[in-house]
N, C-alpha and C. Protein backbone atom coordinates (compact mmCIF):
# COMPACT_ATOMS: atom_id res chain seq x y z
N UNK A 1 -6.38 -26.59 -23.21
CA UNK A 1 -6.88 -26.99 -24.51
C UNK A 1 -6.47 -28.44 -24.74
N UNK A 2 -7.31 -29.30 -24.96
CA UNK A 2 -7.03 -30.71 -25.32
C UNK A 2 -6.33 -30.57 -26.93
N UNK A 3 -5.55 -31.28 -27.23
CA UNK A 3 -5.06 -31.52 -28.61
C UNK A 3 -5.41 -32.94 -29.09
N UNK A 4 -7.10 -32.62 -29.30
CA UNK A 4 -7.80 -33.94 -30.21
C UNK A 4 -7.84 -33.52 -31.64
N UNK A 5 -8.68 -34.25 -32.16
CA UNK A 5 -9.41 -34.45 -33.73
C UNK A 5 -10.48 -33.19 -33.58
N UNK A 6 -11.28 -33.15 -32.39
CA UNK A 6 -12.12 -32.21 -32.45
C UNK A 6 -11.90 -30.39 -32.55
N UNK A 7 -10.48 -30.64 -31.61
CA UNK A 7 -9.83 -28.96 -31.44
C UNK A 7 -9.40 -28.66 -33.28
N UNK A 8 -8.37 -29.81 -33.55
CA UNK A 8 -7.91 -29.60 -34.83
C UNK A 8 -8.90 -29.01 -35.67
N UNK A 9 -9.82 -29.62 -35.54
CA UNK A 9 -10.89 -29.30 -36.91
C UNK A 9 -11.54 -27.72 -36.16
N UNK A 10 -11.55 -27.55 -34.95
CA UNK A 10 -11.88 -25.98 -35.01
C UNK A 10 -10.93 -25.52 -35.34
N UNK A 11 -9.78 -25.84 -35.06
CA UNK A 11 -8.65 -24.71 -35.58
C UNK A 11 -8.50 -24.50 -37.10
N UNK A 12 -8.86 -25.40 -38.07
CA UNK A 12 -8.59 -25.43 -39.30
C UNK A 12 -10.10 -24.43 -39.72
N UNK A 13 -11.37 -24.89 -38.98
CA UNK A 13 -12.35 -23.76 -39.13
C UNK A 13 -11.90 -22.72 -39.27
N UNK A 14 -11.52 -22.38 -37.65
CA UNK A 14 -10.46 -20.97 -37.25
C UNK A 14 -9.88 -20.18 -38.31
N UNK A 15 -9.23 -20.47 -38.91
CA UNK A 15 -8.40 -20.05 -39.54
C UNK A 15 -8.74 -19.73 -40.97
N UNK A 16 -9.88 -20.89 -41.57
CA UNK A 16 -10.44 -20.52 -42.88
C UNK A 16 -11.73 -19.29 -42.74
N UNK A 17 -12.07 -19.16 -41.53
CA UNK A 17 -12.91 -18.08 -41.58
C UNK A 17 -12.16 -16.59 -41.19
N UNK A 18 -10.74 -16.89 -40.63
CA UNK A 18 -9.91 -15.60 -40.52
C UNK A 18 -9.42 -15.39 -42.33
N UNK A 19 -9.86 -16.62 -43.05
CA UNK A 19 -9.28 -15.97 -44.47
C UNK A 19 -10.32 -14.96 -44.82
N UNK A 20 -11.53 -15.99 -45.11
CA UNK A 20 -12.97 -15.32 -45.55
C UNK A 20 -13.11 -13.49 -45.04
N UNK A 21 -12.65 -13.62 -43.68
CA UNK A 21 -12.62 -12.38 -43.10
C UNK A 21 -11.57 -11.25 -43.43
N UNK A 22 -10.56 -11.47 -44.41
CA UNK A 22 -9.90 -10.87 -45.03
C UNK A 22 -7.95 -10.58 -43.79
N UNK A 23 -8.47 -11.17 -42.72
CA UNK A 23 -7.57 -11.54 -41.64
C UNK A 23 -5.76 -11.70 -42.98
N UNK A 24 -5.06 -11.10 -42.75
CA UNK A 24 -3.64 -11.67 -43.25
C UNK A 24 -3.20 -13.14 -42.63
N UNK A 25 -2.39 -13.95 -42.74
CA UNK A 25 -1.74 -14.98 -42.51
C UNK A 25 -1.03 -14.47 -41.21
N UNK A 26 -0.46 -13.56 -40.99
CA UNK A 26 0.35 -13.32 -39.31
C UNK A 26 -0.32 -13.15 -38.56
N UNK A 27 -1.82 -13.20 -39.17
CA UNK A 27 -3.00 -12.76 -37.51
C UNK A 27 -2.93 -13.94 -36.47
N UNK A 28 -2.69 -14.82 -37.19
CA UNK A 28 -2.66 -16.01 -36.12
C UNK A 28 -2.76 -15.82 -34.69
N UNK A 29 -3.87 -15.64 -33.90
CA UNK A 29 -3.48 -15.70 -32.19
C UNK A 29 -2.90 -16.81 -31.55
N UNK A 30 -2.20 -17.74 -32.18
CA UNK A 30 -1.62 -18.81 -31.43
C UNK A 30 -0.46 -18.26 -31.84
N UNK A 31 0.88 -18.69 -30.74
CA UNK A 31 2.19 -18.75 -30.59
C UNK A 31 3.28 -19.59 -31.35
N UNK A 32 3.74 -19.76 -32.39
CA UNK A 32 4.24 -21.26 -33.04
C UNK A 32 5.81 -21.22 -31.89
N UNK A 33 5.94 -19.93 -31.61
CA UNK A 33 7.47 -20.26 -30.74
C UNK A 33 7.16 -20.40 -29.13
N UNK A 34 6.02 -20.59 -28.92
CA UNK A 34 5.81 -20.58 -27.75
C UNK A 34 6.49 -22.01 -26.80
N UNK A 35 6.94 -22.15 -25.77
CA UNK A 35 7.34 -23.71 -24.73
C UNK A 35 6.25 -23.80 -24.81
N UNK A 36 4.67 -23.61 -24.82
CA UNK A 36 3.41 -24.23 -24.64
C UNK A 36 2.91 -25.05 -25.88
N UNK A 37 2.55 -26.07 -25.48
CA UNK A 37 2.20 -27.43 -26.36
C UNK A 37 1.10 -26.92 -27.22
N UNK A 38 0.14 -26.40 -26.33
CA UNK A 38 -1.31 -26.23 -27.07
C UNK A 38 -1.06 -24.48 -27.75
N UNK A 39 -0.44 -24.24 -27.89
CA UNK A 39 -0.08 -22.57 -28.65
C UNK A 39 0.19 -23.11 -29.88
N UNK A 40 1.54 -24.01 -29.84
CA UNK A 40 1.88 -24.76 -30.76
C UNK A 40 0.96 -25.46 -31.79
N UNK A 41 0.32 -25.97 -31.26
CA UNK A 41 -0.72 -26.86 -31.64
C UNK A 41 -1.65 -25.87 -33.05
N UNK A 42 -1.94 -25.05 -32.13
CA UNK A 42 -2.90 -24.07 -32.58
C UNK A 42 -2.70 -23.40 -33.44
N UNK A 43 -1.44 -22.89 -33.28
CA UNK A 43 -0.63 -21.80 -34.57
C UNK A 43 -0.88 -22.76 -35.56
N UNK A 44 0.06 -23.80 -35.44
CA UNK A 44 0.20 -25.03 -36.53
C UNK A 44 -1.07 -25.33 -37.82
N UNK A 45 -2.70 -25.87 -36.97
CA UNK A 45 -3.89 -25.55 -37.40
C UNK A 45 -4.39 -24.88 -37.74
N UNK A 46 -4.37 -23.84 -37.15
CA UNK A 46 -5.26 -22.16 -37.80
C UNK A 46 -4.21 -21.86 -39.07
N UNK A 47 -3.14 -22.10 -39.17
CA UNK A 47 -2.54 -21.34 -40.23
C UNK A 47 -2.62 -23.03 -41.93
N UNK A 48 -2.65 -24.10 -41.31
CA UNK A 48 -3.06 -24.93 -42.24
C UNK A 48 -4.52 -24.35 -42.65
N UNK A 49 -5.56 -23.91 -41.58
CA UNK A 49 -6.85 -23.45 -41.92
C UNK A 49 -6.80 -22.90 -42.88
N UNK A 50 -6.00 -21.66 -43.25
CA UNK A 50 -5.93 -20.38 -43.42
C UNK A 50 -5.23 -20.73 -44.87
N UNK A 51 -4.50 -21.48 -44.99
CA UNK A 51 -4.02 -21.90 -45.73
C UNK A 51 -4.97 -22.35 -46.96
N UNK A 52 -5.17 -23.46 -46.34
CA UNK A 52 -6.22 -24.23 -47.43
C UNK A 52 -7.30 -23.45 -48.08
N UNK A 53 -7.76 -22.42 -47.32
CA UNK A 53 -8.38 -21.21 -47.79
C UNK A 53 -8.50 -20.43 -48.63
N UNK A 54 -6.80 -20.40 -48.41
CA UNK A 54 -5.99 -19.58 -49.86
C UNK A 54 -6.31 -20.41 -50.62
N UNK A 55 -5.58 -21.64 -50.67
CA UNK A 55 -5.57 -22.50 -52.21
C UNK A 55 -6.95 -22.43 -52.69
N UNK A 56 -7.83 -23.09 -51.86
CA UNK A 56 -9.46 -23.11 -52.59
C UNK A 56 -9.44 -21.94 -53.51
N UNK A 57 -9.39 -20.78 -52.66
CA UNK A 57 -9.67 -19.30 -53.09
C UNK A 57 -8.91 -19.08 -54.80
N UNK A 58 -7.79 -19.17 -54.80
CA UNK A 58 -6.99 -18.90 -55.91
C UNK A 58 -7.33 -20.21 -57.00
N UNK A 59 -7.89 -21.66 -56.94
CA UNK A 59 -7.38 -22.15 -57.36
C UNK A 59 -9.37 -21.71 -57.75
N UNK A 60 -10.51 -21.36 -57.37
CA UNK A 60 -11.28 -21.12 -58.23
C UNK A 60 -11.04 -19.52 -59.15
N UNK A 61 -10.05 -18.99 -58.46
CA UNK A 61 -10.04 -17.29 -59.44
C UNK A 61 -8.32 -17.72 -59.39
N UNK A 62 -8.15 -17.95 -60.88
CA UNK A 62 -5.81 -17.94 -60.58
C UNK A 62 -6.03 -16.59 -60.75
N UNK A 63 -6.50 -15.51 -61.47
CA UNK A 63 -6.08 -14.15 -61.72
C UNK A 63 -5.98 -13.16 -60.38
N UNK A 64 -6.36 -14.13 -58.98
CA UNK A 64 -6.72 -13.36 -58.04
C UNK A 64 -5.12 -13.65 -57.14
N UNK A 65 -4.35 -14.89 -57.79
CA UNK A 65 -3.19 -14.99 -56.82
C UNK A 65 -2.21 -13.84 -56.94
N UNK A 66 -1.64 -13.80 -56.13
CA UNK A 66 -0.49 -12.34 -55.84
C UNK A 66 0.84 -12.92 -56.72
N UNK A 67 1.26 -11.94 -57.26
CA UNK A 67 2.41 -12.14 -57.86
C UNK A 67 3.74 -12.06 -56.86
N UNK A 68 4.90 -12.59 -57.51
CA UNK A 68 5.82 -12.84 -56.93
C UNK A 68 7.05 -12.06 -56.98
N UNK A 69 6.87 -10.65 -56.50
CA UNK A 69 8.11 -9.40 -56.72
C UNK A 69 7.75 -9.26 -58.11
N UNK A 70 7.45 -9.34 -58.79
CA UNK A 70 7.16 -9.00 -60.55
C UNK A 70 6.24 -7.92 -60.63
């Protein structure tokens, strides 16, 4: 796997369509503890994906964010 501009932006795809898909945040198929560069890489992106996903998501519905032990 090359670690360009182009992978990044699939991985951030990646990851916002594992939200859409109702995917949890630990689905991640990349490794973040892995010795491999491009696992790394990948975890890193798909879960920023996944991320940003959330925020969009909650920040058009707040009544939809999860509460916090309460």
């Amino acid at each position: 796997m090359e670690l360009n501009r182009q992978r990044y932006l699939a991985l951030l795809d990646e990851g916002k369509a594992a939200f859409a898909a109702g995917d949890p945040s630990d689905a991640c198929p990349y490794d973040q503890y892995s010795p491999d560069q491009a696992q790394q890489f990948g975890a890193r992106y798909w879960t920023k994906g996944w991320i940003a996903a959330r925020t969009a998501a909650e920040s058009k519905n707040p009544q939809a964010e999860v509460s916090a032990g309460q």
